[in-house]
Protein backbone atom coordinates (compact mmCIF):
# COMPACT_ATOMS: atom_id res chain seq x y z
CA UNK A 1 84.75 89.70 125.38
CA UNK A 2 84.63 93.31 125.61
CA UNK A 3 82.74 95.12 128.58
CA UNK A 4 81.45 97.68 126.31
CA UNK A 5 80.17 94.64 124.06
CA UNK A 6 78.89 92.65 127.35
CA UNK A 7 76.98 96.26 128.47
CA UNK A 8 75.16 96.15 125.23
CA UNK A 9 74.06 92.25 125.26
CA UNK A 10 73.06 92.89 128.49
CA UNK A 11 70.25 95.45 127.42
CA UNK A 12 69.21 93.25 124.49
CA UNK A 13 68.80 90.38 126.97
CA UNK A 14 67.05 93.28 129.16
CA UNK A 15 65.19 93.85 126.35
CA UNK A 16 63.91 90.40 125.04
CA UNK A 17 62.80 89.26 128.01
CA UNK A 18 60.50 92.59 128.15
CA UNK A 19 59.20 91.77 124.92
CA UNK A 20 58.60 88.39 125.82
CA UNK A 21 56.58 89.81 128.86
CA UNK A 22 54.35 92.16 126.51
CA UNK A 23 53.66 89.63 123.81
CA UNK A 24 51.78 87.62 126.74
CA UNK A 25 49.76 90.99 127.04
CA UNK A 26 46.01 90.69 125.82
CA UNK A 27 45.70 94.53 125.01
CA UNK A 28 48.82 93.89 122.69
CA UNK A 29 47.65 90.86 121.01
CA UNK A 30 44.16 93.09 120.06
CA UNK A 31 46.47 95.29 118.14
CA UNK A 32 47.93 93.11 115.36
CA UNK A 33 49.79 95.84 113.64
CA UNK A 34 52.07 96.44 117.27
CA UNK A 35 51.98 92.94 118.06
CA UNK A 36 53.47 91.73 114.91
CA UNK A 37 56.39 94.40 115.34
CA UNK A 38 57.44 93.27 118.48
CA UNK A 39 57.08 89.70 116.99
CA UNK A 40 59.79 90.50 114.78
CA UNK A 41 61.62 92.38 117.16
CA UNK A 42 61.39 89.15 119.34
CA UNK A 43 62.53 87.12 117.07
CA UNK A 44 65.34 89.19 115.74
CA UNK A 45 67.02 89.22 119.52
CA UNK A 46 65.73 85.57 120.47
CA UNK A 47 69.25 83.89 119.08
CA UNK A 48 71.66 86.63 120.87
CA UNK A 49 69.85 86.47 123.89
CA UNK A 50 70.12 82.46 123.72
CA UNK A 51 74.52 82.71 122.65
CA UNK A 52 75.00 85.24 125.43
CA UNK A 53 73.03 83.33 127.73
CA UNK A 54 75.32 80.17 126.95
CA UNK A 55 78.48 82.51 127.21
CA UNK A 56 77.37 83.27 130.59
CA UNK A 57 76.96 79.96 131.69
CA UNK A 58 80.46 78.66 130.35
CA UNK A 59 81.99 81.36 131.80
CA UNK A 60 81.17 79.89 135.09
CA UNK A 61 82.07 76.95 134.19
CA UNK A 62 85.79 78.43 133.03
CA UNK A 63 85.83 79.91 136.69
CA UNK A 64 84.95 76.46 137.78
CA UNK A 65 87.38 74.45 136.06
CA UNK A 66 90.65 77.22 137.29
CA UNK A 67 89.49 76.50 140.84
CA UNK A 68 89.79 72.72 139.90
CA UNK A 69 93.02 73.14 138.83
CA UNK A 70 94.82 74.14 142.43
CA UNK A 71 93.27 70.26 143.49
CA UNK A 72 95.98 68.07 142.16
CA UNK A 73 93.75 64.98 142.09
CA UNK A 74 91.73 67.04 139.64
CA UNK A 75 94.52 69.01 137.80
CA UNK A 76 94.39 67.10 134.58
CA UNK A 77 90.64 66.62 134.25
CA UNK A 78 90.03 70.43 134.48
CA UNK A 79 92.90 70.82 132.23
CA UNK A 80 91.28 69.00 129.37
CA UNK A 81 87.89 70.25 130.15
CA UNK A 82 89.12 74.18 130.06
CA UNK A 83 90.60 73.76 126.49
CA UNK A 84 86.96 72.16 125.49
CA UNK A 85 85.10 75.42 127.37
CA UNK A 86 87.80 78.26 125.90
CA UNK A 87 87.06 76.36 122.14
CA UNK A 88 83.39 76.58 123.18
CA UNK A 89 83.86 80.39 124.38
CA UNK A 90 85.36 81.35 121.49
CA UNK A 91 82.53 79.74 118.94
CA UNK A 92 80.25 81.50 120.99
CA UNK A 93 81.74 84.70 121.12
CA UNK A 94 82.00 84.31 117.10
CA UNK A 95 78.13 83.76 117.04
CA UNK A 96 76.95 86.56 119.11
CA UNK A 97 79.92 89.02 116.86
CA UNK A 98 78.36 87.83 114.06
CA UNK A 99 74.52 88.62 115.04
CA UNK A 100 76.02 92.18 116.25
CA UNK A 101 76.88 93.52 113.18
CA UNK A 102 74.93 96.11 111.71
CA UNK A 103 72.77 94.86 108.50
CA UNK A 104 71.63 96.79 105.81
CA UNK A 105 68.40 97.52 105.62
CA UNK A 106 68.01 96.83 102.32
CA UNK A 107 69.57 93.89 101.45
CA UNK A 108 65.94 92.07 101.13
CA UNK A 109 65.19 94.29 98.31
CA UNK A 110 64.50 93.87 95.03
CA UNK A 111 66.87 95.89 92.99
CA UNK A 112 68.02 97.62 89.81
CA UNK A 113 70.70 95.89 87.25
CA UNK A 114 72.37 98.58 85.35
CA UNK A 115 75.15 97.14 82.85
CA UNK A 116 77.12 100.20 80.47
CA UNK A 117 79.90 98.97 77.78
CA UNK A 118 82.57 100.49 78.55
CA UNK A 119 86.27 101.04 76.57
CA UNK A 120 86.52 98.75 73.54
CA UNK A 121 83.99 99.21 71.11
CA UNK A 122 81.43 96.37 69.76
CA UNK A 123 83.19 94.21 72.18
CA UNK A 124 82.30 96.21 75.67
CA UNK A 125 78.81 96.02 74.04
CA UNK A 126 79.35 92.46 73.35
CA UNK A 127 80.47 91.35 76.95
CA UNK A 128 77.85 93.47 78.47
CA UNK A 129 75.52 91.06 76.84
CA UNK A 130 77.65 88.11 78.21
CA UNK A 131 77.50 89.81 82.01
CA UNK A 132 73.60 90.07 81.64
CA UNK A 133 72.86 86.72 80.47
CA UNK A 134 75.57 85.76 83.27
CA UNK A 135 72.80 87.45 86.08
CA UNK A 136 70.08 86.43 84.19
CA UNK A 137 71.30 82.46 85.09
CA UNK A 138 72.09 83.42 88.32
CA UNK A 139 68.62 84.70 88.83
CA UNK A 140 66.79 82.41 87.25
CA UNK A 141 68.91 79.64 89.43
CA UNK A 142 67.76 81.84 92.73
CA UNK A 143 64.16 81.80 91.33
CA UNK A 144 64.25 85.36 91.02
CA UNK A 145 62.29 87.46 88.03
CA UNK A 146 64.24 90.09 85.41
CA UNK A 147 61.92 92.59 83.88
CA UNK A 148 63.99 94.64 81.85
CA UNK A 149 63.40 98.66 81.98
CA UNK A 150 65.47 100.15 79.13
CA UNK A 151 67.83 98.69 76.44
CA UNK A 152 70.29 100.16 74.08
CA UNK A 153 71.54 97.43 71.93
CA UNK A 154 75.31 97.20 70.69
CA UNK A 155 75.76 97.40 66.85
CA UNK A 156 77.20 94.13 66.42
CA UNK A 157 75.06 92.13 69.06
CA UNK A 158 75.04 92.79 72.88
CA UNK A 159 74.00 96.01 74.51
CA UNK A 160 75.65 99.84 74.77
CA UNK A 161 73.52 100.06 78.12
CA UNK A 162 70.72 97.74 79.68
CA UNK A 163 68.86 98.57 82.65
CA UNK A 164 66.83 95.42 84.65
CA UNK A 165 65.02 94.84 87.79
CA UNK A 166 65.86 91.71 89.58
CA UNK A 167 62.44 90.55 91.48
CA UNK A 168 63.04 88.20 94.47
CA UNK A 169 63.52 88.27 98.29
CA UNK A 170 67.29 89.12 99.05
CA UNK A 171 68.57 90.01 95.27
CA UNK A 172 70.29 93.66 96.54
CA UNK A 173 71.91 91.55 99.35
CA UNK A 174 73.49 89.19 97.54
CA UNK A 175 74.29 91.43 94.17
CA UNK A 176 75.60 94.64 95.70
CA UNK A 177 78.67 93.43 95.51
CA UNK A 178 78.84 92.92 91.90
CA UNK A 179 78.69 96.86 91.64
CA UNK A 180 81.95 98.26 90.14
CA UNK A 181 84.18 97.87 86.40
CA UNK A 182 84.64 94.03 84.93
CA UNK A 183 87.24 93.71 82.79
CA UNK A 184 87.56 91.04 80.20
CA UNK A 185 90.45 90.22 78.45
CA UNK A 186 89.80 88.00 75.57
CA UNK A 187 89.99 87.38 71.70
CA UNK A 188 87.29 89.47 69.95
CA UNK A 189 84.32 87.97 67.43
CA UNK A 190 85.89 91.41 65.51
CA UNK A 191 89.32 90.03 65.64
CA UNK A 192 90.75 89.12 62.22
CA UNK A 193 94.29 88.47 63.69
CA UNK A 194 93.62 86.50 67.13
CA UNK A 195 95.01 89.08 69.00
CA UNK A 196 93.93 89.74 72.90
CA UNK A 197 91.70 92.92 73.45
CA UNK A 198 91.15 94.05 77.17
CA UNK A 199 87.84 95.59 77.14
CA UNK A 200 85.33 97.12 80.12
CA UNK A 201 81.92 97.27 80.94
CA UNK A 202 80.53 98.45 84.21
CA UNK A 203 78.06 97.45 86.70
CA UNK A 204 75.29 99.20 89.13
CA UNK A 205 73.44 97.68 91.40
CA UNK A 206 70.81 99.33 93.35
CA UNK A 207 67.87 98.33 95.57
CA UNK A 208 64.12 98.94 95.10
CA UNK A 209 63.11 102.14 97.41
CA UNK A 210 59.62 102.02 98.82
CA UNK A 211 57.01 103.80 97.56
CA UNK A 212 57.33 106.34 100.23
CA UNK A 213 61.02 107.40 98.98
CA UNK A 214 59.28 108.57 95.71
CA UNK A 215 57.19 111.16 97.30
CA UNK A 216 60.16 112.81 98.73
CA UNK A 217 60.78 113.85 94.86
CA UNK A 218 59.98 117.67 94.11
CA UNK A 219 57.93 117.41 90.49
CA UNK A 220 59.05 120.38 90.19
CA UNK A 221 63.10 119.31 89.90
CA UNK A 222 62.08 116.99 87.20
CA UNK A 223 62.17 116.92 83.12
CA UNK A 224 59.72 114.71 82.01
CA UNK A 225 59.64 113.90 77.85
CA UNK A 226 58.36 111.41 75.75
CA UNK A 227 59.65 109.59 72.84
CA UNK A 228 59.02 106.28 70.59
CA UNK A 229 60.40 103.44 71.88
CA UNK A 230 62.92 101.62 69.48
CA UNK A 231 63.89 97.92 68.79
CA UNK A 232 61.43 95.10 69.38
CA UNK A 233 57.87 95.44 71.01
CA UNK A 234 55.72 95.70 68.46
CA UNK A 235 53.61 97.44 66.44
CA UNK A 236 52.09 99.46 68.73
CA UNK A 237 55.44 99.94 71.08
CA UNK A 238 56.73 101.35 68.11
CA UNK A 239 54.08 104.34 66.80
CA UNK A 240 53.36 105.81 70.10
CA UNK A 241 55.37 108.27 72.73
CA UNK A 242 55.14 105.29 75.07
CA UNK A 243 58.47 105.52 76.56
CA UNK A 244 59.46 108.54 79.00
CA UNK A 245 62.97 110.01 80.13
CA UNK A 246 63.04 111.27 83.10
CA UNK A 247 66.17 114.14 84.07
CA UNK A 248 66.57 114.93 87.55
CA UNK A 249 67.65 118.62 87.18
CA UNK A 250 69.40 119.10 90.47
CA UNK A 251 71.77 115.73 89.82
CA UNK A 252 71.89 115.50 85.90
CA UNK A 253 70.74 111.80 86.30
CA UNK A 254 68.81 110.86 83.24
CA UNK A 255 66.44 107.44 83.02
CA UNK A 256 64.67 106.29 80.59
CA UNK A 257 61.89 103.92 80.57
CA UNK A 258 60.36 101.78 77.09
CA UNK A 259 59.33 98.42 77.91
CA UNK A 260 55.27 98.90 78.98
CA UNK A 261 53.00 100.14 76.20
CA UNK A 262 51.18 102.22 79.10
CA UNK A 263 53.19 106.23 79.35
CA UNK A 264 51.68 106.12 83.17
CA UNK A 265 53.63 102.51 83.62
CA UNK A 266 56.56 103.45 81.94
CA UNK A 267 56.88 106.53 83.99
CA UNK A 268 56.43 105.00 87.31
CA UNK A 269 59.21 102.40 86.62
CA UNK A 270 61.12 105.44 85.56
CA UNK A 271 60.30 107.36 88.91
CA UNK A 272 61.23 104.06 90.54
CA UNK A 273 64.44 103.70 88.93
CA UNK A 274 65.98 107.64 89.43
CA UNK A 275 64.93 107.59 93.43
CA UNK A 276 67.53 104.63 93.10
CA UNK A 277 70.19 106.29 91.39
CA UNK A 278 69.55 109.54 93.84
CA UNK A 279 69.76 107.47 96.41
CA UNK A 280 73.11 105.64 95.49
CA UNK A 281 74.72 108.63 93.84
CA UNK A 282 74.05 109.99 97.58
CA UNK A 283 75.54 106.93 99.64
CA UNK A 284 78.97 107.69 97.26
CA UNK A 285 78.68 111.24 98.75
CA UNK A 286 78.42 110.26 102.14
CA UNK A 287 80.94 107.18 101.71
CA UNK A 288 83.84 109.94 100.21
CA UNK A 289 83.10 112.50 102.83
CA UNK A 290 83.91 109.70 105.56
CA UNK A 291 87.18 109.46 104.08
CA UNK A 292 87.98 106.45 106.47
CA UNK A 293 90.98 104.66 105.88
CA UNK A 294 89.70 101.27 106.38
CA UNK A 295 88.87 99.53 102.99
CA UNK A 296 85.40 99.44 101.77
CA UNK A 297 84.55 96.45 99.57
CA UNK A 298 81.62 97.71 98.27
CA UNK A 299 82.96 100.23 96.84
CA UNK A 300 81.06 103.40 95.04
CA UNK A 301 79.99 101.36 91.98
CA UNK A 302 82.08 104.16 90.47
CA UNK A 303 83.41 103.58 86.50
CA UNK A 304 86.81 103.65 87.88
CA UNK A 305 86.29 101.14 90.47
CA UNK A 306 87.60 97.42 89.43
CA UNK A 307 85.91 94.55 90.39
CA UNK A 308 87.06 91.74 88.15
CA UNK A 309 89.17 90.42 85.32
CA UNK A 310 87.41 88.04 83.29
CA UNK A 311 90.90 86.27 81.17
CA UNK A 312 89.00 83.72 78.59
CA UNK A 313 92.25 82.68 77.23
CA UNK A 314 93.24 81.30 80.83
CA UNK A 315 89.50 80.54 81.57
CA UNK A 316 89.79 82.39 85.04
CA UNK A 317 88.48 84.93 86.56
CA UNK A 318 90.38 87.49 89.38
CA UNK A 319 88.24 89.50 91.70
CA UNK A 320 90.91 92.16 92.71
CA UNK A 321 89.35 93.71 95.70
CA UNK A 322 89.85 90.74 97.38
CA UNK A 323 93.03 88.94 95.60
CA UNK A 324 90.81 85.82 94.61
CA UNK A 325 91.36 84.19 91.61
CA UNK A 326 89.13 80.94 90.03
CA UNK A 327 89.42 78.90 87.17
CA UNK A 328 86.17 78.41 86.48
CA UNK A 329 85.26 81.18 83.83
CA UNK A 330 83.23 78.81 81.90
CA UNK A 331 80.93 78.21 84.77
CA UNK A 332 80.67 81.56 86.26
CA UNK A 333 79.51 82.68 82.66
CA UNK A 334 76.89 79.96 83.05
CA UNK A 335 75.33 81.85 86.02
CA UNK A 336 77.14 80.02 88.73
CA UNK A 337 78.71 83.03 90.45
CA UNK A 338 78.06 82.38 94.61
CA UNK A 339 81.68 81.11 93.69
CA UNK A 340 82.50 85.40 93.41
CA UNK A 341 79.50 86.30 95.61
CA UNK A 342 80.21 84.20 98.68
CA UNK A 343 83.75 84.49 99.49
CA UNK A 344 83.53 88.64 99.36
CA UNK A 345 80.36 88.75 101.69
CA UNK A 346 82.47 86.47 103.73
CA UNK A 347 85.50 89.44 103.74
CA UNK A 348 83.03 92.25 104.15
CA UNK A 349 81.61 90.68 107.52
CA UNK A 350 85.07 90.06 108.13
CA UNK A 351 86.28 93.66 107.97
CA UNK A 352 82.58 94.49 109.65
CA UNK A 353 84.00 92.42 112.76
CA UNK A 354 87.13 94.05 112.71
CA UNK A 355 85.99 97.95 112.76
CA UNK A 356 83.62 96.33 115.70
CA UNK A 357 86.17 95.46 117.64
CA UNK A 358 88.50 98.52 117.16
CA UNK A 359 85.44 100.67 117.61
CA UNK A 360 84.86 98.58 121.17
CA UNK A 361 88.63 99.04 122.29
């Protein structure tokens, strides 16, 4: 292991054990609010502390074991016990990599669903339908809650453009991913003459901002209007300005809001939704002005960026940024998608480990 990366477990160890120290403090216990911080905190650095301790200790063992090796009565026996302690030093170095890498801070977020048809007509609009009744599985497998915002509905059947909150402890972390263009490749309802269509919708995923994001907002860069809401809801949806759009004038973003009868509720969601799309449109910003050569797999949720190829005549499914392919469409379509979501969390920490490493050199 690296001594810059030692250094650095060496002040979290530092560190723990001063925590440990102060949550024994009666002064701190009276103050909840401080004492449940460094509770957290505590627990956050109690299972590095506990690896590097270990790597310590079977590092003098290693040192142990060489010295054995010069005693030829013992040769073999430390032979077969340092392979044992370099397997050992490597799963533990592998741990305490792993708990090193940075984490996003919002990954236990709720978040925002946005699905958009794009080329092809009726059937983008069609398969944007199939993609949100895909996450809708998913989430209701996760026990997570949908609440849908805003819905344009496709002429045939499906939607032009649906917008969704996903309500449950770690949804942004494990849907972020999903962010980008899905292609599907398959024969249209439309079709007359069997014929393969490629068509495209594309995909946003965004996480929940606290409350205190919103106030950062000027009113005064904001268009606020207010229109009847169409499609199903009901009477009373349907003969008042309940729903609101929202345009951020500075950015151009536009959101709209319809599902509450209430014009306050429907505007809050709204407010909710645009300190999102501010704040992602501004994490694309930052990500291009990086311009860092290593790939990033989660990508700008950009229309141009590719995710997946759904091929229903093959029945599988080909995540390109990661060259893995599945035949297991009808499945995945069912909601089953950890299949997709895993094994590209798994690369991501991969390449997270790598730039670690290089940045450690």
């Amino acid at each position: 292991m690296k001594s810059s990366i030692i250094a650095k477990l060496e002040l979290l160890q530092e560190r723990h054990i001063e925590i440990e120290n102060m949550l024994g403090d009666p002064t701190i216990i009276a103050d909840q609010e401080r004492f449940c911080t460094l509770s957290r905190e505590y627990s956050q650095l109690h299972h590095i502390s506990k690896y590097f301790y270990q790597w310590r200790k079977n590092q003098e063992e290693i040192k142990t074991s060489e010295n054995m090796l010069n005693d030829s009565e013992m040769h073999e026996i430390a032979q077969e016990e340092l392979v044992l302690l370099h397997k050992k030093n490597k799963d533990l170095e592998k741990k305490i990599h792993m708990l090193l890498l940075p984490t996003d801070p919002h990954d236990a977020r709720n978040c925002y669903l946005e699905i958009r048809a794009g080329t092809g007509g009726d059937e983008a609009a069609i398969f944007a339908g199939d993609l949100f009744r895909m996450y809708s599985r998913y989430a209701e497998a996760q026990c997570w809650k949908i609440s849908v915002i805003s819905v344009h509905e496709g002429e045939i059947s499906g939607y032009k453009e649906i917008v969704a909150k996903v309500i449950g402890v770690g949804a942004y972390g494990r849907l972020k991913f999903e962010s980008g263009g899905h292609r599907v490749q398959r024969v249209p309802e439309t079709e007359s003459q069997g014929r393969v269509h490629t068509s495209s919708c594309t995909v946003a995923v965004m996480p929940e901002l606290p409350q205190l994001v919103l106030s950062t907002i000027n009113p005064e860069h904001l268009k606020i209007d207010t229109f009847r809401s169409s499609g199903a809801g009901g009477q009373h949806v349907n003969t008042t300005d309940s729903a609101i759009r929202i345009t951020h004038l500075p950015s151009g973003i536009v959101v709209e809001c319809q599902d509450e009868r209430s014009q306050h509720k429907n505007k809050a969601k709204a407010l909710s939704v645009l300190a999102s799309r501010i704040h992602a449109a501004e994490k694309t910003r930052c990500q291009q002005e990086e311009a860092s050569t290593r790939r990033n797999l989660l990508g700008s949720g950009d229309r141009s960026d590719r995710n997946r190829t759904y091929n229903f005549p093959q029945g599988r499914i080909t995540d390109h940024r990661i060259n893995l392919t599945i035949y297991r469409l009808n499945e995945v379509m069912e909601g089953k998608i950890d299949a997709l979501i895993a094994p590209i969390i798994q690369e991501h920490k991969a390449d997270q480990l790598a730039a670690l490493s290089e940045n450690n050199e």
